[in-house]
C-alpha atoms as a PDB file:
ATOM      1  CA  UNK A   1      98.295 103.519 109.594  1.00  0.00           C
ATOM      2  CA  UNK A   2      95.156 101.103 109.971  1.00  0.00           C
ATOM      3  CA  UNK A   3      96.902  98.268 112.009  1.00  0.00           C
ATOM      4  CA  UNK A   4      98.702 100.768 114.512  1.00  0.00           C
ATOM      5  CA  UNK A   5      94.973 102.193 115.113  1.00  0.00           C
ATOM      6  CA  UNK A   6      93.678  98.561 115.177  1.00  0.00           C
ATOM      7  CA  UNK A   7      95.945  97.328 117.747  1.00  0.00           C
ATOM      8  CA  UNK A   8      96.077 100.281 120.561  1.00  0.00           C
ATOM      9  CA  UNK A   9      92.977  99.065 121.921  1.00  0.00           C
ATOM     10  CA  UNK A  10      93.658  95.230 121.423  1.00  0.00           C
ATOM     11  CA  UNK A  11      95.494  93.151 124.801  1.00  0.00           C
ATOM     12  CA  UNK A  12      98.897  92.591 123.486  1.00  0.00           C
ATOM     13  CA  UNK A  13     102.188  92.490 124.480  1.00  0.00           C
ATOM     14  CA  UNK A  14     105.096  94.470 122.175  1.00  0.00           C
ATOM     15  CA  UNK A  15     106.370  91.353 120.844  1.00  0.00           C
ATOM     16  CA  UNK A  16     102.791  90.393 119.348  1.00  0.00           C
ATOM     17  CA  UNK A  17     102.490  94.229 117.945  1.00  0.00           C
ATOM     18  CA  UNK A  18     105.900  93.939 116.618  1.00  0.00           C
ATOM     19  CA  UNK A  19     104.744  90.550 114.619  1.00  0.00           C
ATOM     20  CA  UNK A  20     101.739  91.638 113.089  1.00  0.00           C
ATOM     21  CA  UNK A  21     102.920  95.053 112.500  1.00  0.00           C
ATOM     22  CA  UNK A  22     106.339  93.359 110.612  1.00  0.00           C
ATOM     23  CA  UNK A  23     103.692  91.347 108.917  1.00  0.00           C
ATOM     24  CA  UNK A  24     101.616  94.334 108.185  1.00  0.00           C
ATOM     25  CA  UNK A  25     104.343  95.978 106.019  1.00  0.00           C
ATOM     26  CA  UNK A  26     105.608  92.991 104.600  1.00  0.00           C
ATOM     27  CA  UNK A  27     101.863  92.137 102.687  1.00  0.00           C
ATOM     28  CA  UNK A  28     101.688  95.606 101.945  1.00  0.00           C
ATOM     29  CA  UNK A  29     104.851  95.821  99.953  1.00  0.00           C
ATOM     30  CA  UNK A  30     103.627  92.253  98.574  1.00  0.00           C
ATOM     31  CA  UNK A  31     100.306  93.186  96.657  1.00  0.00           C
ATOM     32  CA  UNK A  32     101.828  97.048  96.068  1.00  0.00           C
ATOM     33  CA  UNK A  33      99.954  98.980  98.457  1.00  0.00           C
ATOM     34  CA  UNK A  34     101.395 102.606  99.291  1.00  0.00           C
ATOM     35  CA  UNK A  35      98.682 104.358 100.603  1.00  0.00           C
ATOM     36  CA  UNK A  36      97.767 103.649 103.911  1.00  0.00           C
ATOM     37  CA  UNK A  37      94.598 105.462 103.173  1.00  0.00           C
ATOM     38  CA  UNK A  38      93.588 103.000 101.176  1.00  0.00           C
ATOM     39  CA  UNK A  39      90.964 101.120 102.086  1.00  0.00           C
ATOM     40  CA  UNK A  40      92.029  97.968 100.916  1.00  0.00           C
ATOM     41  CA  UNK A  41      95.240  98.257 103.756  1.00  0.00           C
ATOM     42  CA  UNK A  42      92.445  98.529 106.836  1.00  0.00           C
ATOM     43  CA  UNK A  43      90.934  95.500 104.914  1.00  0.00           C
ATOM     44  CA  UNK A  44      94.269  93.676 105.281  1.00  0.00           C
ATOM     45  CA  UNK A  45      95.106  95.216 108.995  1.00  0.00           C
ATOM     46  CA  UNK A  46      91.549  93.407 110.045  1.00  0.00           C
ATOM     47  CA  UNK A  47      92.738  90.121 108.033  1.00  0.00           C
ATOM     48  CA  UNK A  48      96.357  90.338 109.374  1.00  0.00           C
ATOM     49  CA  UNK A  49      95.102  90.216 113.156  1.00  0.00           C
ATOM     50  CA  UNK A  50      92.268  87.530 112.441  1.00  0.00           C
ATOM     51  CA  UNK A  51      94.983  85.288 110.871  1.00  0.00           C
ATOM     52  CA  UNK A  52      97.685  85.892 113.900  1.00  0.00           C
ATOM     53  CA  UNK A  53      94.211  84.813 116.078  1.00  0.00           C
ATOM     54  CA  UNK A  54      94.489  81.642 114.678  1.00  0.00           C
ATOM     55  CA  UNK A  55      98.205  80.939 116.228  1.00  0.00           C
ATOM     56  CA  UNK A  56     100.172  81.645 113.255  1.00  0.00           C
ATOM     57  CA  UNK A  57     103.429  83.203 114.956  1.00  0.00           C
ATOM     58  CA  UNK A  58     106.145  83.987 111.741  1.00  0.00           C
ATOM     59  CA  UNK A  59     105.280  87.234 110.335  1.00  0.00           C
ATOM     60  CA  UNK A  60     105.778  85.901 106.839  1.00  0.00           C
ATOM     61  CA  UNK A  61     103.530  83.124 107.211  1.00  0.00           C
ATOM     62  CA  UNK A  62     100.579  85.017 108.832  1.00  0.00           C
ATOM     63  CA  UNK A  63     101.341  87.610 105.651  1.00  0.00           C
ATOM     64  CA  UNK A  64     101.289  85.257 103.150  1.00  0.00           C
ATOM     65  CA  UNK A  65      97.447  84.080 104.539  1.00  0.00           C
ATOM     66  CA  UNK A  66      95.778  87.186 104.705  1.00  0.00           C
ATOM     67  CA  UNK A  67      96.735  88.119 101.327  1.00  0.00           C
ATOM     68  CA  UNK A  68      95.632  84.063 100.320  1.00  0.00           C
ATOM     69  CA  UNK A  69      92.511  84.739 102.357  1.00  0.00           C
ATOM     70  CA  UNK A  70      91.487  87.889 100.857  1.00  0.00           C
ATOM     71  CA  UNK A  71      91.906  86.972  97.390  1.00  0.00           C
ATOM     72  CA  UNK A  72      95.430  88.321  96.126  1.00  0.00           C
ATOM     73  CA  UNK A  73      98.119  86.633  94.234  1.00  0.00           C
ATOM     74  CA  UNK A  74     101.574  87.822  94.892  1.00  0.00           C
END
């Protein structure tokens, strides 16, 4: 999965893993992406963990962004 790759070389604590990964899955199943393959779900890994960067802490919310910020309407 792109975000588990992503993250294993990133400074975080299991909490902060757990929250982007939760958010992860949850814009996944949002927009309809089941293969992790595909490149659009590294796109939205990279735009998951550059929206948590900003200090958005609920997994929803910090979903709902990256798919705003990459152009998809759920």
């Amino acid at each position: 999965m792109p975000i588990y790759r992503l993250l294993q070389n990133m400074p975080m604590g299991p909490e902060d893993i757990a929250r982007l990964t939760t958010a992860y899955e949850h814009a996944l199943r949002s927009i309809g992406i089941v293969d992790r393959g595909d490149p659009l779900a590294e796109l939205l890994a990279r735009k998951i963990i550059e929206v948590a960067q900003t200090g958005i802490k609920e997994p929803a919310d910090i979903s709902a962004q990256a798919i705003k910020e990459i152009g998809f309407a759920t």
